[in-house]
Protein backbone atom coordinates (compact mmCIF):
# COMPACT_ATOMS: atom_id res chain seq x y z
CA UNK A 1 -126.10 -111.40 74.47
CA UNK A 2 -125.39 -112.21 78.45
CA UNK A 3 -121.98 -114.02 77.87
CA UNK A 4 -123.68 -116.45 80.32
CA UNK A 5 -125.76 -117.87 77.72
CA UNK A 6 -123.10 -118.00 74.98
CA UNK A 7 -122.55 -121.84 73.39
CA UNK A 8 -119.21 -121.80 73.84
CA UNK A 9 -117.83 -121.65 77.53
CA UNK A 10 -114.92 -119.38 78.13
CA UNK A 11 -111.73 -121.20 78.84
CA UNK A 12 -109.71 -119.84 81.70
CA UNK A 13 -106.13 -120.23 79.53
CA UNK A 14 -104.55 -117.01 81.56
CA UNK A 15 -105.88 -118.12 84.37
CA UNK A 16 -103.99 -121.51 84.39
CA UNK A 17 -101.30 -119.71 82.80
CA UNK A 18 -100.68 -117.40 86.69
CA UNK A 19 -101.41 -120.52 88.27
CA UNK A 20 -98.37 -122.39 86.37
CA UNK A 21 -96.11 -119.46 87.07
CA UNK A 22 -97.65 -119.14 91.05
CA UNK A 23 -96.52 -122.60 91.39
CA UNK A 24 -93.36 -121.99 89.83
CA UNK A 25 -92.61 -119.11 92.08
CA UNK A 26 -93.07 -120.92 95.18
CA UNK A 27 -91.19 -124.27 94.05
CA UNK A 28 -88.33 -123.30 91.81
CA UNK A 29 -87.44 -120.05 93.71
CA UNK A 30 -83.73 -121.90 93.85
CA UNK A 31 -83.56 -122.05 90.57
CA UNK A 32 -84.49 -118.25 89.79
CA UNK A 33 -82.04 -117.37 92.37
CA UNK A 34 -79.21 -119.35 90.20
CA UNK A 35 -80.09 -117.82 87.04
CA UNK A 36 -80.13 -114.16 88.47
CA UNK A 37 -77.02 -114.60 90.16
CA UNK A 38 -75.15 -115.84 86.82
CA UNK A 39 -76.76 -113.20 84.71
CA UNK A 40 -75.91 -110.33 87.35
CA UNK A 41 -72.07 -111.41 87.61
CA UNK A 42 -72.10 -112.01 83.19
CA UNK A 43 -73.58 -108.72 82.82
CA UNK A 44 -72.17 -107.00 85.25
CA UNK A 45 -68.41 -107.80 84.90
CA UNK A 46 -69.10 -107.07 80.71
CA UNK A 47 -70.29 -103.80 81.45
CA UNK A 48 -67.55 -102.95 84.12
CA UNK A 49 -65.01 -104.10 81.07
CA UNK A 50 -66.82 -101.72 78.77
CA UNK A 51 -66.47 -99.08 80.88
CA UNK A 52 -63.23 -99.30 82.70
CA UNK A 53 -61.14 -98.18 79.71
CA UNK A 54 -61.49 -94.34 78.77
CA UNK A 55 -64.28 -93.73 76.33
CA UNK A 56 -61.35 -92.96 73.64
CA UNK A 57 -59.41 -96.30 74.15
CA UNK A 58 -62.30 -98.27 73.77
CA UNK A 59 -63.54 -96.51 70.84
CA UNK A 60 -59.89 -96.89 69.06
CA UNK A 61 -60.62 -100.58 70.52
CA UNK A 62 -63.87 -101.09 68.72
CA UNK A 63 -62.53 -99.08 65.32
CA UNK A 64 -60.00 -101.37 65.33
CA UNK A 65 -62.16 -104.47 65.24
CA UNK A 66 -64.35 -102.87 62.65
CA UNK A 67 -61.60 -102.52 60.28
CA UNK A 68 -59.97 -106.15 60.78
CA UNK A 69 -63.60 -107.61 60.23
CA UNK A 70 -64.73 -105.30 57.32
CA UNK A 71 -62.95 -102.62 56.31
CA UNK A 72 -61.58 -99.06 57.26
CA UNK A 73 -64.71 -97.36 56.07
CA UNK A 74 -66.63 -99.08 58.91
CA UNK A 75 -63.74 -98.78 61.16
CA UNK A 76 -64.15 -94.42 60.01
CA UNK A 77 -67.67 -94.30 60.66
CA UNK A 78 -67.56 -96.42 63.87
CA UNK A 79 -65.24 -93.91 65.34
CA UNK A 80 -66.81 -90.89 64.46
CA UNK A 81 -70.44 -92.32 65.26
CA UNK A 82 -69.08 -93.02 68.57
CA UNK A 83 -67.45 -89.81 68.97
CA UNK A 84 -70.98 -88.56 68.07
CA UNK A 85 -72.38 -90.94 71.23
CA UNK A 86 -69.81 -89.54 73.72
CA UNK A 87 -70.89 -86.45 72.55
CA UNK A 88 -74.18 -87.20 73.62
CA UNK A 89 -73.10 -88.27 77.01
CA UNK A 90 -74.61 -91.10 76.09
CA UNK A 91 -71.53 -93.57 76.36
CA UNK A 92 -71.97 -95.33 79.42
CA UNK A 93 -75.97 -96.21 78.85
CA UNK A 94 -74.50 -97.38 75.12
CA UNK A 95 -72.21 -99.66 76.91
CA UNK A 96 -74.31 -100.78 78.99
CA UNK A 97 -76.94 -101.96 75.98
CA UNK A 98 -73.84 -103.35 74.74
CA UNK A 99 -73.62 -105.44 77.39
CA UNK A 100 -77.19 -106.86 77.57
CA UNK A 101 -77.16 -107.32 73.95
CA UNK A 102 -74.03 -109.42 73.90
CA UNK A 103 -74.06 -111.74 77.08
CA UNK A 104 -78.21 -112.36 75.70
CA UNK A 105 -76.92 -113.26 72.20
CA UNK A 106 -74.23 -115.55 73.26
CA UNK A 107 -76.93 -117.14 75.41
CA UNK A 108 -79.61 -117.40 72.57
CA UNK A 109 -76.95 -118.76 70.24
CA UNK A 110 -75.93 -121.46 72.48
CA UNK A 111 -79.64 -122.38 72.50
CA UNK A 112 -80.38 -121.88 69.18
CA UNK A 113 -77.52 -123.92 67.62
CA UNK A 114 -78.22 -127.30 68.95
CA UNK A 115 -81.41 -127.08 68.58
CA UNK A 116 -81.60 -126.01 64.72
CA UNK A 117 -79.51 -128.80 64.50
CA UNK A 118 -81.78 -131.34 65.86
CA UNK A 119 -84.48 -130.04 63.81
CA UNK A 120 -82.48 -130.13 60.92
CA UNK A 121 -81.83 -133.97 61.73
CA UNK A 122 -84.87 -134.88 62.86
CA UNK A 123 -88.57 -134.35 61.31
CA UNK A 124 -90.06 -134.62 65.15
CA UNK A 125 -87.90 -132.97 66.76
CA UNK A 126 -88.64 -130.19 63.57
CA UNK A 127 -92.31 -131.13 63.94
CA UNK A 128 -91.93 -129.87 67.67
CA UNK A 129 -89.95 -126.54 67.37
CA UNK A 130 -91.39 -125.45 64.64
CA UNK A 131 -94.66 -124.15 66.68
CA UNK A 132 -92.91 -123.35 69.78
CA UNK A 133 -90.84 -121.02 68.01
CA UNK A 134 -94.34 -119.47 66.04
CA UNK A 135 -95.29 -118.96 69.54
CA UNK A 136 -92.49 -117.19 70.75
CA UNK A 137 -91.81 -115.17 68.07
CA UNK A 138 -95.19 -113.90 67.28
CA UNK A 139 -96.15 -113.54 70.98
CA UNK A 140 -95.72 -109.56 71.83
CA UNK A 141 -92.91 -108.21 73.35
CA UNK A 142 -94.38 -106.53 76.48
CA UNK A 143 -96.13 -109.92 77.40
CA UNK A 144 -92.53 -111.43 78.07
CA UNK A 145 -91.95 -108.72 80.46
CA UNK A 146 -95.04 -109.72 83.49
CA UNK A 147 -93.68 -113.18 84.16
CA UNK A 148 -89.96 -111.98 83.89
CA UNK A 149 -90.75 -109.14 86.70
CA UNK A 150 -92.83 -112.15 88.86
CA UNK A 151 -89.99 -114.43 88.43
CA UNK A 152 -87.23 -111.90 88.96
CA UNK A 153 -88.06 -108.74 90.08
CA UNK A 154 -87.23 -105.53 88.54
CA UNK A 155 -83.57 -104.93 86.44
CA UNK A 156 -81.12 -106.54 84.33
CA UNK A 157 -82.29 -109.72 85.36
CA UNK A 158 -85.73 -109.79 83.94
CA UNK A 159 -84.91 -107.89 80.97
CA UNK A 160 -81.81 -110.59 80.12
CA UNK A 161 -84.87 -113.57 80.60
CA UNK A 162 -87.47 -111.58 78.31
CA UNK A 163 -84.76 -110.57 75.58
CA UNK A 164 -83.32 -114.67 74.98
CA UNK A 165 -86.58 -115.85 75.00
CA UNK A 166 -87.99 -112.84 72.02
CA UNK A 167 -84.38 -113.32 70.08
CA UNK A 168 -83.98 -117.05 70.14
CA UNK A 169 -86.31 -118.29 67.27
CA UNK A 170 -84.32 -116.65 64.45
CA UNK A 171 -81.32 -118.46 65.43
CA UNK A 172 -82.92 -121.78 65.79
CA UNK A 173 -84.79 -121.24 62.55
CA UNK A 174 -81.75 -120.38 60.26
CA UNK A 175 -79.74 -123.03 61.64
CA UNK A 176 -82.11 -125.71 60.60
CA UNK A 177 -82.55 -124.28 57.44
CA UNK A 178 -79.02 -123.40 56.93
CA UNK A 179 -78.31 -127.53 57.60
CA UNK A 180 -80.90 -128.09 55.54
CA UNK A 181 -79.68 -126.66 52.27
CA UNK A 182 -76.47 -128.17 52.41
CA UNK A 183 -75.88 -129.67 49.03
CA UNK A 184 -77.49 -133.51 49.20
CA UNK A 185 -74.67 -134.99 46.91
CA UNK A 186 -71.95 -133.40 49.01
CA UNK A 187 -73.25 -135.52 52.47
CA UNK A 188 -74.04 -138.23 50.31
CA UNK A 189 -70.19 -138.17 48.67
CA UNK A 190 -68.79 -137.96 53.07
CA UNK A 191 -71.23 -141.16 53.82
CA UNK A 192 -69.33 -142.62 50.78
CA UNK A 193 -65.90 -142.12 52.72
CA UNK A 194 -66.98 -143.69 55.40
CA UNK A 195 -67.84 -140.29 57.84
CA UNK A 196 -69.98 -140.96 60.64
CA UNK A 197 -73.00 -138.47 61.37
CA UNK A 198 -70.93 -135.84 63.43
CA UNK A 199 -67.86 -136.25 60.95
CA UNK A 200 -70.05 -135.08 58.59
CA UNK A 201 -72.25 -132.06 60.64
CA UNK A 202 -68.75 -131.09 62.06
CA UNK A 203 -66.55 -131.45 58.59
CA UNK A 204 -69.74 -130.50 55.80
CA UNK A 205 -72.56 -129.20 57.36
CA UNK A 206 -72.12 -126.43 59.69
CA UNK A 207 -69.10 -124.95 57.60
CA UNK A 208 -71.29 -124.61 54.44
CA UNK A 209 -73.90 -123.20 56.62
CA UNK A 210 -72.39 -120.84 58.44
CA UNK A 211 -73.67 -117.80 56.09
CA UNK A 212 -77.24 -118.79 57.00
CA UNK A 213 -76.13 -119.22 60.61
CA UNK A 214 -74.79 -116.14 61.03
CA UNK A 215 -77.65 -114.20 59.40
CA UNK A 216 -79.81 -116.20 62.17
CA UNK A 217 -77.05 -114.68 64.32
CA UNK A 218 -77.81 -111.60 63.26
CA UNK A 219 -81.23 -111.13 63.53
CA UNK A 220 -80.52 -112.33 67.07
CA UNK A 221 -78.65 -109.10 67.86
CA UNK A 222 -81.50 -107.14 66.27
CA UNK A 223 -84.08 -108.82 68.11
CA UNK A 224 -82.36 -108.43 71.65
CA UNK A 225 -81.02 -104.94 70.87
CA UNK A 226 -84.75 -103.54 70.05
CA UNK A 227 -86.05 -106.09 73.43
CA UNK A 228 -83.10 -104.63 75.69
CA UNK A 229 -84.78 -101.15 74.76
CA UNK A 230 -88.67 -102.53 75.65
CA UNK A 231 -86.48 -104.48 78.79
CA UNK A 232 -86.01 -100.43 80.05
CA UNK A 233 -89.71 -100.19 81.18
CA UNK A 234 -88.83 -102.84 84.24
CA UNK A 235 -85.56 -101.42 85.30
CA UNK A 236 -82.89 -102.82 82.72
CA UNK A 237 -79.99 -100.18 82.53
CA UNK A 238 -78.86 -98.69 78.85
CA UNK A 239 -80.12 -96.73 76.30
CA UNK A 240 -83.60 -98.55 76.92
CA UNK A 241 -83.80 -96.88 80.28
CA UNK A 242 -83.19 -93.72 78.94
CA UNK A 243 -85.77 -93.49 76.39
CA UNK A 244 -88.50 -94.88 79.14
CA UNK A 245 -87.20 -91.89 80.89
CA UNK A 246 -88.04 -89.42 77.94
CA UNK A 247 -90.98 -91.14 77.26
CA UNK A 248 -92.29 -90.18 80.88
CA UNK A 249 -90.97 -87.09 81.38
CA UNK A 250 -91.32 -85.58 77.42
CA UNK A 251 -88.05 -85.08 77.15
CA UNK A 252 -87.64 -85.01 72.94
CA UNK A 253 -83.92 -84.21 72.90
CA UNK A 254 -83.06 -87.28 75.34
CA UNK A 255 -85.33 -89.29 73.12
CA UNK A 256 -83.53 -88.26 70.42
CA UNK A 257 -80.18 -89.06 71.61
CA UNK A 258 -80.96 -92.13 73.38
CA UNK A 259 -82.73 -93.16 70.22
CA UNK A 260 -79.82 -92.20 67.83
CA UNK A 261 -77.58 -94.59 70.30
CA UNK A 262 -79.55 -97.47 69.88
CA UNK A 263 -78.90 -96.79 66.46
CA UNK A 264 -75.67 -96.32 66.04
CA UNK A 265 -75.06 -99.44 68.41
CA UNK A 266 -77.46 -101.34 65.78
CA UNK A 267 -75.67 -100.32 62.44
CA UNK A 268 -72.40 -101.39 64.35
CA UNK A 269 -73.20 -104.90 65.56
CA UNK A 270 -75.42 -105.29 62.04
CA UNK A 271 -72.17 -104.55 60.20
CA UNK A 272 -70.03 -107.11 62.50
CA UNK A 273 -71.90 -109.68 62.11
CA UNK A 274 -72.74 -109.42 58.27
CA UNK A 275 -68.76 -109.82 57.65
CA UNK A 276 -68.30 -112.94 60.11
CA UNK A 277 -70.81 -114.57 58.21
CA UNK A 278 -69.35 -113.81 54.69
CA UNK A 279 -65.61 -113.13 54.94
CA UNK A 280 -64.94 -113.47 51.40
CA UNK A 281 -66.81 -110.73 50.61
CA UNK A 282 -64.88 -107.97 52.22
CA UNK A 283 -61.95 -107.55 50.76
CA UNK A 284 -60.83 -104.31 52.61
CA UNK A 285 -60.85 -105.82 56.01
CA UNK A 286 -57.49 -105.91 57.53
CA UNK A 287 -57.85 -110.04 57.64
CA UNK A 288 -58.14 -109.34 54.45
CA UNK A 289 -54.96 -107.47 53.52
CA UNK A 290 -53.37 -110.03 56.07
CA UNK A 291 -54.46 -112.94 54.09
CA UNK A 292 -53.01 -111.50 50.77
CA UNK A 293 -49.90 -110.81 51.60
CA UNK A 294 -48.98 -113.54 53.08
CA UNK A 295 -50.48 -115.62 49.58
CA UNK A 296 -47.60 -113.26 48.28
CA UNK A 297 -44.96 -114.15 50.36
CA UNK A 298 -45.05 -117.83 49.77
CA UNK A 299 -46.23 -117.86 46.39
CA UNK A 300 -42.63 -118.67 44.50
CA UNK A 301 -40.90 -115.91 42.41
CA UNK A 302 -39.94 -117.43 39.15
């Protein structure tokens, strides 16, 4: 059939969609310019921070965290897993992930928090974000990437703008719901003492729910680690570069350690962010062992 004579005519949504970003090009060029400068100096400075220590000291540095978070099994294998990177030669393009990942979570978060918590206090404003975030997070990946490159050119820049906008709907999603399944009778028991709305989001709410938030938090890092890596095809430094590089050129043993990298990176920030959200569960962390004995030092010796 001549899609001339078909019943239903064809509805130019893409085309409207490059007209909207045309337009936005040419009148809110001010605006890009703003964001790409604050995103350059964030990620820049973060990655010059990462790297100015030696390798070494800022593995010790990272170990280190690992075991006051967790525990000194994860503070073991993140030293010897990093070892394994530097190895590699691999350290700098880690860091530099690092860098993207982090500065693109804080971001997200700051996004994602308030408005969870809207949602969570609000069926319209729930109503609303609910299919925004469908959109975004069932949208692919590599569609992100054309109007990041038309708004910002090639690098860091565009990669930063695709990543938040791919990561941010688990955050906003587990933050509503987090709210959400805070324990009716313990809001209704604040109202009772006379706590007004934010006492009680600020004193009930958001404590209980941190677990849920940080698992939101989580999947955040997940989602911009594995969209810093796509963020490689349009210039974005890191590990994502480097596989784009051994996907071009065939190279299986960069692919392999660039890929192991992103890895190791993953397991690392997974791990982090697993115990912030559920200190009580780890035991072993230095915190931990902090916490204890100082219980034992003012409980009183009969």
């Amino acid at each position: 059939m001549n899609p001339d004579d078909s019943l239903i005519p064809r509805i130019p949504v893409g085309d409207w969609a490059e007209s909207g970003i045309d337009w936005l090009t040419q009148n809110a060029s001010g605006l890009f310019d703003l964001i790409s400068t604050i995103f350059n100096f964030l990620v820049g400075n973060l990655t010059y921070g990462l790297t100015a220590l030696e390798p070494l000291v800022m593995i010790v540095i990272l170990s280190l965290i690992a075991w006051i978070v967790r525990s000194w099994k994860l503070a073991l294998g993140t030293a010897l897993t990093f070892l394994l990177v530097l190895s590699m030669e691999q350290w700098v393009h880690m860091m530099e992930t690092m860098a993207l990942v982090l500065v693109a979570t804080v971001i997200a978060v700051l996004i994602a928090v308030p408005v969870g918590i809207l949602a969570a206090r609000n069926r319209v404003v729930s109503s609303i974000v609910r299919p925004i975030m469908d959109f975004m997070q069932t949208m692919p990946a590599f569609v992100y990437l054309i109007p990041a490159v038309t708004f910002f050119s090639i690098g860091v820049v565009p990669g930063m703008v695709a990543t938040i906008i791919f990561a941010l709907p688990p955050g906003v999603r587990m933050t509503e719901l987090g709210i959400r399944q805070v324990d009716g009778e313990t809001v209704e028991a604040g109202e009772a003492f006379g706590a007004s709305p934010w006492q009680i989001l600020r004193g009930i709410q958001l404590p209980l729910a941190v677990p849920t938030i940080m698992a939101g938090v989580n999947q955040v890092i997940m989602l911009s680690l594995s969209m810093g890596v796509i963020a490689g095809m349009i210039g974005a430094p890191g590990l994502g570069k480097e596989v784009v590089a051994a996907i071009s050129g065939l190279d299986l043993a960069l692919g392999v350690e660039a890929g192991l990298g992103v890895v190791i990176l993953a397991v690392y920030l997974d791990r982090l962010t697993a115990a912030l959200g559920d200190r009580g569960s780890y035991t072993g962390s230095l915190l931990a062992a902090i916490q204890r004995a100082r219980a034992r030092r003012l409980t009183p010796t009969t």
